[in-house]
N, C-alpha and C. Protein backbone atom coordinates (compact mmCIF):
# COMPACT_ATOMS: atom_id res chain seq x y z
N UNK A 1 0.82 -1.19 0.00
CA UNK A 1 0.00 0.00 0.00
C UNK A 1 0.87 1.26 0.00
N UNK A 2 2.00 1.39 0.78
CA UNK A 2 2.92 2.70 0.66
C UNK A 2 4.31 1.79 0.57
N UNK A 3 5.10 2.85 -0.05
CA UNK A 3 6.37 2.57 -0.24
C UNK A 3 7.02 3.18 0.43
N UNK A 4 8.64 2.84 0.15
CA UNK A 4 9.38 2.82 1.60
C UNK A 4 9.61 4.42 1.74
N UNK A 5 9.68 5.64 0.79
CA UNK A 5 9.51 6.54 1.22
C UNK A 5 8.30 7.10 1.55
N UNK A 6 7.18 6.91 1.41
CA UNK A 6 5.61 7.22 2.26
C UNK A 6 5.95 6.74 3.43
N UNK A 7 6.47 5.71 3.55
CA UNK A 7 6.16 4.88 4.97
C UNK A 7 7.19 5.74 6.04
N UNK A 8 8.21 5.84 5.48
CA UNK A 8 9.40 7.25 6.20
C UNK A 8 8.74 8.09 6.48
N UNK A 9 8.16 8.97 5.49
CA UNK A 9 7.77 10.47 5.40
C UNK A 9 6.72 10.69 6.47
N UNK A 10 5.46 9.17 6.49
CA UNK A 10 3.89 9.55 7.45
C UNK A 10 5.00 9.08 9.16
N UNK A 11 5.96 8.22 9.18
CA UNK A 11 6.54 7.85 10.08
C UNK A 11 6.87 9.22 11.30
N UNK A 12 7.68 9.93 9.82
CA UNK A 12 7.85 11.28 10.71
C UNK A 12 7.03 12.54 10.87
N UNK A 13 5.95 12.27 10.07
CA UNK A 13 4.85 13.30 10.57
C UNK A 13 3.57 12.93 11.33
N UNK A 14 3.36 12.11 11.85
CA UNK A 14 2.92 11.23 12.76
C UNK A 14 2.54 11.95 14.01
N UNK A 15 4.04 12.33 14.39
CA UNK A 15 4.33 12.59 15.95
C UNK A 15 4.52 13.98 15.95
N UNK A 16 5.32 14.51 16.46
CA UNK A 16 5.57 16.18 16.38
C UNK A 16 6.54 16.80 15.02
N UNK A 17 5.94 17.65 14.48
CA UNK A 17 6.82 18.24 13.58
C UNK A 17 7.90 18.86 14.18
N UNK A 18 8.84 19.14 13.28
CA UNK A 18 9.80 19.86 13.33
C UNK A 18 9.92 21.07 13.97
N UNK A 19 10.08 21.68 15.02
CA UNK A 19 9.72 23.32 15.34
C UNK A 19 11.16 23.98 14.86
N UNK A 20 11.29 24.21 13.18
CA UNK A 20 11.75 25.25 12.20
C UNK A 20 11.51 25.65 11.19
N UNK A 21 12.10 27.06 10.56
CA UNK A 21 11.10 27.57 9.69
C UNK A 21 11.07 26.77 8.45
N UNK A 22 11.55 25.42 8.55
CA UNK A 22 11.61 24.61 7.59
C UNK A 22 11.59 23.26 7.69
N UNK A 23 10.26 22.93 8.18
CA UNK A 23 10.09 21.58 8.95
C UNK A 23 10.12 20.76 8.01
N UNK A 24 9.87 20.90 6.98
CA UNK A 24 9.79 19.90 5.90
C UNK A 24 11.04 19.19 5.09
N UNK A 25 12.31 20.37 5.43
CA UNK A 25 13.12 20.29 4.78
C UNK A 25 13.84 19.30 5.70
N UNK A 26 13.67 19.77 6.86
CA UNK A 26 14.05 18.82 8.28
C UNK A 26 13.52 16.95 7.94
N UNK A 27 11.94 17.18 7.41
CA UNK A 27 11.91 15.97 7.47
C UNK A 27 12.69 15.50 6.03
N UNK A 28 12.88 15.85 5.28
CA UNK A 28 13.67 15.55 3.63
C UNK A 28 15.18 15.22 3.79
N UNK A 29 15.57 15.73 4.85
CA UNK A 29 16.96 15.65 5.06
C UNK A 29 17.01 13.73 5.77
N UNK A 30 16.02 14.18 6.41
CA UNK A 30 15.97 12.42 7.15
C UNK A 30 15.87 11.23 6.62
N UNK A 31 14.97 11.97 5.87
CA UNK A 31 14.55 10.44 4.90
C UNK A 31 15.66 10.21 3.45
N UNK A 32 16.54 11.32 3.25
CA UNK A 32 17.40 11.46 2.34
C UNK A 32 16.93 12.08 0.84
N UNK A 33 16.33 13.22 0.71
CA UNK A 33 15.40 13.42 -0.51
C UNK A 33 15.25 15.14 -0.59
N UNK A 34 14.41 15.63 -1.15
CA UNK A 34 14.67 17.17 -0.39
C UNK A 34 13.09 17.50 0.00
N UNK A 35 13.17 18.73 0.04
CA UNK A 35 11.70 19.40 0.12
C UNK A 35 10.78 19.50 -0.58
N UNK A 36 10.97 19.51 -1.90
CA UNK A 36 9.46 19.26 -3.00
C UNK A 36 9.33 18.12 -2.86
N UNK A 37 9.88 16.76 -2.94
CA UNK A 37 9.50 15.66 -2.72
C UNK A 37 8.82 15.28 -1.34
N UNK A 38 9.39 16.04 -0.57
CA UNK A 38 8.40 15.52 0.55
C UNK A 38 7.22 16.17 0.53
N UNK A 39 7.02 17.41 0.04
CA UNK A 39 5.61 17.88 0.20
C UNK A 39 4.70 17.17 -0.86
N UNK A 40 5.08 16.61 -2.13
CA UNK A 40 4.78 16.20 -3.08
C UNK A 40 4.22 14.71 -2.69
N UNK A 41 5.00 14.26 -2.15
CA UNK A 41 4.97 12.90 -1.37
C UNK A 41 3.21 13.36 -0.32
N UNK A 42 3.16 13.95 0.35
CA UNK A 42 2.39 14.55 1.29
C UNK A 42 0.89 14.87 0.89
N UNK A 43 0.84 15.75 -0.26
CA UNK A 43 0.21 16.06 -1.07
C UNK A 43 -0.88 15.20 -1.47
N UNK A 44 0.05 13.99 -2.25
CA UNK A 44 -0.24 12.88 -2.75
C UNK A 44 -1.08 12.02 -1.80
N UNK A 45 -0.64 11.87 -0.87
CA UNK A 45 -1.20 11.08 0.02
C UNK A 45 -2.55 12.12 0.35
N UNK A 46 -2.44 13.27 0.58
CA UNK A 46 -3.59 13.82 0.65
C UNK A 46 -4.68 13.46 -0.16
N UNK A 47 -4.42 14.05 -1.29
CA UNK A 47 -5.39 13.48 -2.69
C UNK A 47 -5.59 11.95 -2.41
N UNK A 48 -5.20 11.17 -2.19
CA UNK A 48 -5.78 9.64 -2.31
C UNK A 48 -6.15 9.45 -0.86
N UNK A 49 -6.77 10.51 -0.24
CA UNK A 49 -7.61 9.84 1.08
C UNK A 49 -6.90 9.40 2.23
N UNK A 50 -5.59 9.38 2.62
CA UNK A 50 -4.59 8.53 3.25
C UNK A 50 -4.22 9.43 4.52
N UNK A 51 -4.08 11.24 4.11
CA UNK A 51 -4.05 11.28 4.79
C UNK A 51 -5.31 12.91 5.07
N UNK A 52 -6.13 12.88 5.91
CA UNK A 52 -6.88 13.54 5.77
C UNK A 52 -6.65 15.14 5.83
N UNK A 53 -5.50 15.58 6.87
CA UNK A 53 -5.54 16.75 7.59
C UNK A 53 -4.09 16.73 8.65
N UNK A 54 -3.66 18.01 8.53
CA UNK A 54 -2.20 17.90 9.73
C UNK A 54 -3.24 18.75 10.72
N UNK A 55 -2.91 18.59 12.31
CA UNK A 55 -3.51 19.01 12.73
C UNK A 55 -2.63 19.54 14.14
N UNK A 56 -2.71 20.81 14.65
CA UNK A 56 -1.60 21.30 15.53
C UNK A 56 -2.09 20.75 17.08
N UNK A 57 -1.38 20.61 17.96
CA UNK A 57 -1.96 20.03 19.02
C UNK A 57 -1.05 21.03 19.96
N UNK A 58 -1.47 22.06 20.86
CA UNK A 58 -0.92 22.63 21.85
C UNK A 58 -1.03 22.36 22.75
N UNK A 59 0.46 22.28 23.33
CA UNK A 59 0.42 21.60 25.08
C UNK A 59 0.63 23.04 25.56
N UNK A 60 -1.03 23.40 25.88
CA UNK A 60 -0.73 24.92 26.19
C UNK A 60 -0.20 25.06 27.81
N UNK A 61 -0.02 23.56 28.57
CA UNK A 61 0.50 23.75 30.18
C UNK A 61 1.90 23.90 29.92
N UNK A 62 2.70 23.57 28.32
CA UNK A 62 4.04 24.37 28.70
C UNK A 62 4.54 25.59 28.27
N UNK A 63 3.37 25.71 27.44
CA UNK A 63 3.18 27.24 27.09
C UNK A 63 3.16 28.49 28.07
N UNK A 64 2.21 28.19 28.93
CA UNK A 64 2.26 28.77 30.80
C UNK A 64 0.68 29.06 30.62
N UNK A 65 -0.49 28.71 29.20
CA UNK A 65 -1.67 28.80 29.86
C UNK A 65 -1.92 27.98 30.34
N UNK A 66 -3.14 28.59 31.77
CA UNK A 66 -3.52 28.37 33.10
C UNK A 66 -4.94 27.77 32.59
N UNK A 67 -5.49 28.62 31.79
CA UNK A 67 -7.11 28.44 31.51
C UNK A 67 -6.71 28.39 29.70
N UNK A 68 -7.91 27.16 30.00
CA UNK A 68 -8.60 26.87 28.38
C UNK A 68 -9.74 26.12 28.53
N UNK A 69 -10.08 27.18 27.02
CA UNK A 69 -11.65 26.85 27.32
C UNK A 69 -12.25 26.40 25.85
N UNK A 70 -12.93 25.44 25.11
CA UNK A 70 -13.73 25.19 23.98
C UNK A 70 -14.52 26.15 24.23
N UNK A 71 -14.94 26.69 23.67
CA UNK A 71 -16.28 27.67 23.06
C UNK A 71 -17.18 27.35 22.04
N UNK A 72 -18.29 26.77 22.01
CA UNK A 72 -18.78 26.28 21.22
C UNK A 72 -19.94 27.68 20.87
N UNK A 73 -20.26 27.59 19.83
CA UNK A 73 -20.61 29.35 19.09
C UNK A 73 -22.07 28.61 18.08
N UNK A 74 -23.07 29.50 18.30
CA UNK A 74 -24.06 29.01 17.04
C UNK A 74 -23.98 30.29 16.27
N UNK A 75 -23.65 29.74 15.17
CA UNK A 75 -23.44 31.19 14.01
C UNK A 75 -24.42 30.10 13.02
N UNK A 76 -25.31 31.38 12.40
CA UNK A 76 -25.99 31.32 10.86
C UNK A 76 -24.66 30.75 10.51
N UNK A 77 -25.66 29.59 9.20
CA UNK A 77 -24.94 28.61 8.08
C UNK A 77 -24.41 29.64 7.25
N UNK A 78 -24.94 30.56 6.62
CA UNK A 78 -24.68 31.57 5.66
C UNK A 78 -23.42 32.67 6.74
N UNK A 79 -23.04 32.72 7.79
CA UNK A 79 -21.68 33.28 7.99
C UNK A 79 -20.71 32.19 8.83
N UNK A 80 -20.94 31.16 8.19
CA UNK A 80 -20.16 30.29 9.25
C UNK A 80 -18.52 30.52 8.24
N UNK A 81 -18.18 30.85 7.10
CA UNK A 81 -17.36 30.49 6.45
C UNK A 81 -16.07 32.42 7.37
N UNK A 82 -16.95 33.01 7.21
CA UNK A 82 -16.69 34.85 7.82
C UNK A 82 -16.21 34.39 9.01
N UNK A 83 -17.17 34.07 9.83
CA UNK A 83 -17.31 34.18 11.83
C UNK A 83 -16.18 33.19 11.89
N UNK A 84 -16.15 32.09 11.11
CA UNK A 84 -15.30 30.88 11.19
C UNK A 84 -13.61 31.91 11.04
N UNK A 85 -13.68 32.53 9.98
CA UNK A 85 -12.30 33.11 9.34
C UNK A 85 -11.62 34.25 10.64
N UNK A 86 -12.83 34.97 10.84
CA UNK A 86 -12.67 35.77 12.28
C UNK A 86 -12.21 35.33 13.05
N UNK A 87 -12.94 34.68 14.02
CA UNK A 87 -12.51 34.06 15.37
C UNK A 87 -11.00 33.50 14.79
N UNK A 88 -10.72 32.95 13.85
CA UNK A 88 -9.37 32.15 14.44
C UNK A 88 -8.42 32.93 13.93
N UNK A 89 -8.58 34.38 13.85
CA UNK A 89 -7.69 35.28 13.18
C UNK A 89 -7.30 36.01 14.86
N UNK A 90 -8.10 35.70 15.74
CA UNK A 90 -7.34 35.91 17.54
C UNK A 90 -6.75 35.24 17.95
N UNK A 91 -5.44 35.67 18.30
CA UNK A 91 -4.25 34.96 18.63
C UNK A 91 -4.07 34.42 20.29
N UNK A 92 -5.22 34.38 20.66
CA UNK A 92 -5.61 33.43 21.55
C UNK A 92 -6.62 32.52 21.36
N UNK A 93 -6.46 31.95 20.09
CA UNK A 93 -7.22 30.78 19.52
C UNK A 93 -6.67 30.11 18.59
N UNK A 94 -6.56 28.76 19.46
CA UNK A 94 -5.58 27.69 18.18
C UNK A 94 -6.52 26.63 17.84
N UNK A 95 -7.60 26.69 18.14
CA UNK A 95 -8.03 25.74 17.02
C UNK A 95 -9.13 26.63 16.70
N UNK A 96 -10.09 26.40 15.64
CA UNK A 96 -11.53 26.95 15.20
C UNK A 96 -11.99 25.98 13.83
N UNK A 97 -12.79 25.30 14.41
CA UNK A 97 -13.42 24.30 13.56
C UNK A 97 -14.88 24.51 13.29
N UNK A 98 -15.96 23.65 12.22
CA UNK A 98 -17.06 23.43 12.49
C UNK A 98 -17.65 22.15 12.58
N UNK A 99 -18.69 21.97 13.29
CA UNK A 99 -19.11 20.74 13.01
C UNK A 99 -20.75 20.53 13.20
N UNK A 100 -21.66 19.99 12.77
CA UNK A 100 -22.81 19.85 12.45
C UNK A 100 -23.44 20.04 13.88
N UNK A 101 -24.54 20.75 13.93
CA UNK A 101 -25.24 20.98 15.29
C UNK A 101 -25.72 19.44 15.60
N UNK A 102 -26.43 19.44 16.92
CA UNK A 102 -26.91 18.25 17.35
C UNK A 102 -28.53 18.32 17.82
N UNK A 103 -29.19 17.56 17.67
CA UNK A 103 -31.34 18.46 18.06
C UNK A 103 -30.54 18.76 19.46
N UNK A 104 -30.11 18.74 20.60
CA UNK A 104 -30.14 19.22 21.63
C UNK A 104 -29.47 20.06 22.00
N UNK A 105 -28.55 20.65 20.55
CA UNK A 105 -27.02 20.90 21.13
C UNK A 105 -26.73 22.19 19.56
N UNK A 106 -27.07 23.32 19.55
CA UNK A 106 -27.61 23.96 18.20
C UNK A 106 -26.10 24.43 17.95
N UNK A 107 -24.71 24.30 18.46
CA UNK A 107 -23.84 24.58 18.48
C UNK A 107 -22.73 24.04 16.99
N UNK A 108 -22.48 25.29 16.27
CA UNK A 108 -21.68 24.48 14.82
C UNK A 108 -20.40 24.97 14.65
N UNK A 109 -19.88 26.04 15.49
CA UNK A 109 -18.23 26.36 15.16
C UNK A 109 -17.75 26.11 16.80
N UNK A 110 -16.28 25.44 16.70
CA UNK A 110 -15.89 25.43 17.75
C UNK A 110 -14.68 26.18 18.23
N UNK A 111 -14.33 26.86 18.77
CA UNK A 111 -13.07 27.60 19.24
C UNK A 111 -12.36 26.87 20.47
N UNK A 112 -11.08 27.21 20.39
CA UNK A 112 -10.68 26.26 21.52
C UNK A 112 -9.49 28.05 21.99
N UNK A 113 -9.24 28.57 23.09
CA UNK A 113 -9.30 29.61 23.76
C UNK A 113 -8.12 29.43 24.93
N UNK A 114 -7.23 30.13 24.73
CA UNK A 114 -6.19 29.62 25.78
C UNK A 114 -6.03 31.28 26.60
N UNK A 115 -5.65 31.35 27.71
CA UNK A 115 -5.47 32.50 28.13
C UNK A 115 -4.94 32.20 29.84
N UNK A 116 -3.98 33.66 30.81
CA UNK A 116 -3.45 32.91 31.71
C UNK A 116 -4.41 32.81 32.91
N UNK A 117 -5.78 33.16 32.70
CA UNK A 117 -6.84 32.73 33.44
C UNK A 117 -8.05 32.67 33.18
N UNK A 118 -9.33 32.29 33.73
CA UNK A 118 -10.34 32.05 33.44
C UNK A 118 -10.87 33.28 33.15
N UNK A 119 -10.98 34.72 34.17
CA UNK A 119 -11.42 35.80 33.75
C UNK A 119 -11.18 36.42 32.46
N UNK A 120 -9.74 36.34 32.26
CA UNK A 120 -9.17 36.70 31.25
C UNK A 120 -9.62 35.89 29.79
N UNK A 121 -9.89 34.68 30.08
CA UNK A 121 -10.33 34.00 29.02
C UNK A 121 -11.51 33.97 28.50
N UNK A 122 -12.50 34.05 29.49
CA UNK A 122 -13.89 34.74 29.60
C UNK A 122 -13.99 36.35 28.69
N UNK A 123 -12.69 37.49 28.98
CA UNK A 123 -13.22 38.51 28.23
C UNK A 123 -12.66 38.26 26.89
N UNK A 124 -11.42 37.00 26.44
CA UNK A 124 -11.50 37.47 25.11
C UNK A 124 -12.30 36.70 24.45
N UNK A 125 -13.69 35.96 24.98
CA UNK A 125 -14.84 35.41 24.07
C UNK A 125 -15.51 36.44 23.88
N UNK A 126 -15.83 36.97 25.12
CA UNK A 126 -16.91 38.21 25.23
C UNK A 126 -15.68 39.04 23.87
N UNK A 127 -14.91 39.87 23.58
CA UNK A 127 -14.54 40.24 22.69
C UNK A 127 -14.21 39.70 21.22
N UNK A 128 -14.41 38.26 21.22
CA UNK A 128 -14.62 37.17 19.95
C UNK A 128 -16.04 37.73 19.81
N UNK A 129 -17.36 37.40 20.53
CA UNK A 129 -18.79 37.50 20.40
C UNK A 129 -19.10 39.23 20.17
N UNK A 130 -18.22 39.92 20.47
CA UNK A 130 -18.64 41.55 20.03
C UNK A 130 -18.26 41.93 18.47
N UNK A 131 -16.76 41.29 18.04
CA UNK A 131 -16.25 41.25 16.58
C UNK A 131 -17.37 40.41 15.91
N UNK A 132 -18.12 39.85 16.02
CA UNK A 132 -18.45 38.46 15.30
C UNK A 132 -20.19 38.89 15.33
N UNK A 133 -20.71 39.20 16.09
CA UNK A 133 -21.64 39.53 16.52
C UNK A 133 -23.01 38.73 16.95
N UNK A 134 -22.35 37.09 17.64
CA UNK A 134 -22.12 36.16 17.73
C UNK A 134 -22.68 36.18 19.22
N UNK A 135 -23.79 35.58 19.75
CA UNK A 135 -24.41 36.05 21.21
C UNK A 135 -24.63 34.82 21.73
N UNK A 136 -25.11 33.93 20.87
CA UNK A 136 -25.26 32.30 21.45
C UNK A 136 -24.08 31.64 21.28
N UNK A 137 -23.59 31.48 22.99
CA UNK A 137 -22.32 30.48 23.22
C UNK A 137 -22.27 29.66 24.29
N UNK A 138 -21.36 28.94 24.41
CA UNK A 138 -21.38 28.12 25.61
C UNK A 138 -19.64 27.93 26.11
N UNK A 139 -19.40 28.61 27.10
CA UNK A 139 -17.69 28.45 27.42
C UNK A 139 -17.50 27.13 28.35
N UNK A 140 -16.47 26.42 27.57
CA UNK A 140 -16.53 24.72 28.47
C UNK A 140 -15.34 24.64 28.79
N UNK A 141 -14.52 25.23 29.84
CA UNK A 141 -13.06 25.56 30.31
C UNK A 141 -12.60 23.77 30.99
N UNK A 142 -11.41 23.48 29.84
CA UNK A 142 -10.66 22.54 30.98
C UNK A 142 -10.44 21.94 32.35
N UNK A 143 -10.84 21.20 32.65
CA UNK A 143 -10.30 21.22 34.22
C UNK A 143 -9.41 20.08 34.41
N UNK A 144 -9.09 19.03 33.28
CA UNK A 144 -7.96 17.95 33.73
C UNK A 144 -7.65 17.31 32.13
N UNK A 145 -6.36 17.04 31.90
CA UNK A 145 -6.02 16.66 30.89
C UNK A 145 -6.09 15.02 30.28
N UNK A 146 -6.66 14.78 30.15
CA UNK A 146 -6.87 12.85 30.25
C UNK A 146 -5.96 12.63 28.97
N UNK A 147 -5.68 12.77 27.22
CA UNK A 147 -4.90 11.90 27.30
C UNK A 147 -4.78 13.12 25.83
N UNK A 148 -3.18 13.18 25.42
CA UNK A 148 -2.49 13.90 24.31
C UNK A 148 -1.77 13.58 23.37
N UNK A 149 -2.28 12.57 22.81
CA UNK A 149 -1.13 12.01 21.95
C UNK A 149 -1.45 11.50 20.33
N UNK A 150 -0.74 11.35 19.49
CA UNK A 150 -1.29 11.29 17.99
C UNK A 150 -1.29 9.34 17.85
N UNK A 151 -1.50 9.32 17.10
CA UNK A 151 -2.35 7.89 16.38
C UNK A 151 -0.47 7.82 15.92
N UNK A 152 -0.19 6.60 15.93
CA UNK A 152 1.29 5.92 15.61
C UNK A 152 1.33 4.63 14.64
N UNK A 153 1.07 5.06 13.36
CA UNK A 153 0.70 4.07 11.94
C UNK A 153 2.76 3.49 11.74
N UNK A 154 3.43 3.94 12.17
CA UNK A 154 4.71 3.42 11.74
C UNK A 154 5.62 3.54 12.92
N UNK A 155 6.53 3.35 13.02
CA UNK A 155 7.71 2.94 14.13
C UNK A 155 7.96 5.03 13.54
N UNK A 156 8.73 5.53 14.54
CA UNK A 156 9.06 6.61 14.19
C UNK A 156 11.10 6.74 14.55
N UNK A 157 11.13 5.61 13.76
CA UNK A 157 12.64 5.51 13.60
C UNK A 157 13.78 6.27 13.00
N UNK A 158 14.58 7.15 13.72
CA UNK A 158 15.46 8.14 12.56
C UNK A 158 16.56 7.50 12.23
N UNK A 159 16.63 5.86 11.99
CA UNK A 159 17.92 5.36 11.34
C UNK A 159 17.21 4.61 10.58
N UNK A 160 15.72 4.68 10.14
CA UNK A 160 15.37 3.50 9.50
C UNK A 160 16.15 2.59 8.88
């Protein structure tokens, strides 16, 4: 199903990327190849379903935030693409997704809200919901971390 450079390349993007301004090149150097090939490689796998989405995962307790909070937001279908583009243009928001309301649960964009306390995190929704103009929310702040870690499809070996 993948060959031995796919199987390298998802090996090392798996787990944590690279933190430089050239993570890719980082991973190209590893696998022995350069940088268009690995994104190309990447790409590819995108297009054939394999791999869906990179997705950032902040360990915001070593960051030094204290408080985080999901925010789940009901925005009109017709500005979800705007409110969606907004909210995650505040740099105390690393994720902003949508996902289909529920009959009990009318909630379709989600924000995820880091800040170094609850008050503080509390006013920059209230200032997300004043830009956005965005009144139905629900703030669901952290209180214990149960489990952080990515899905492991290959050995993540750097001598393969």
């Amino acid at each position: 199903m993948f060959n031995d450079l796919e199987r390298k390349i998802i090996a090392l993007v798996q787990g944590d990327m690279p933190v430089e301004k050239y993570p890719y090149r980082v991973i190209a150097e590893k696998v022995g190849t350069d940088e268009e090939t690995v994104l190309s490689v990447l790409r590819d796998l995108n297009a054939r379903g394999i791999i869906r989405r990179f997705g950032a995962t902040l360990r915001h307790q070593k960051t030094g935030f204290t408080a985080n909070a999901m925010v789940a937001w009901c925005v009109d279908e017709d500005r979800v693409e705007d409110v969606g583009q907004l909210m995650a243009s505040f740099d105390q928001v690393s994720h902003c997704y949508r996902r289909n309301p529920a009959k009990h649960w009318p909630y379709n964009i989600y924000t995820m809200v880091h800040a170094a306390d609850e008050s503080s995190c509390r006013e920059i929704v209230a200032s997300i919901s004043e830009k956005t103009a965005v009144e139905n929310y629900e703030i669901l702040f952290s209180r214990k971390e149960l489990k952080k870690t990515s899905m492991q499809y290959f050995d993540d070996d750097p001598d393969f």
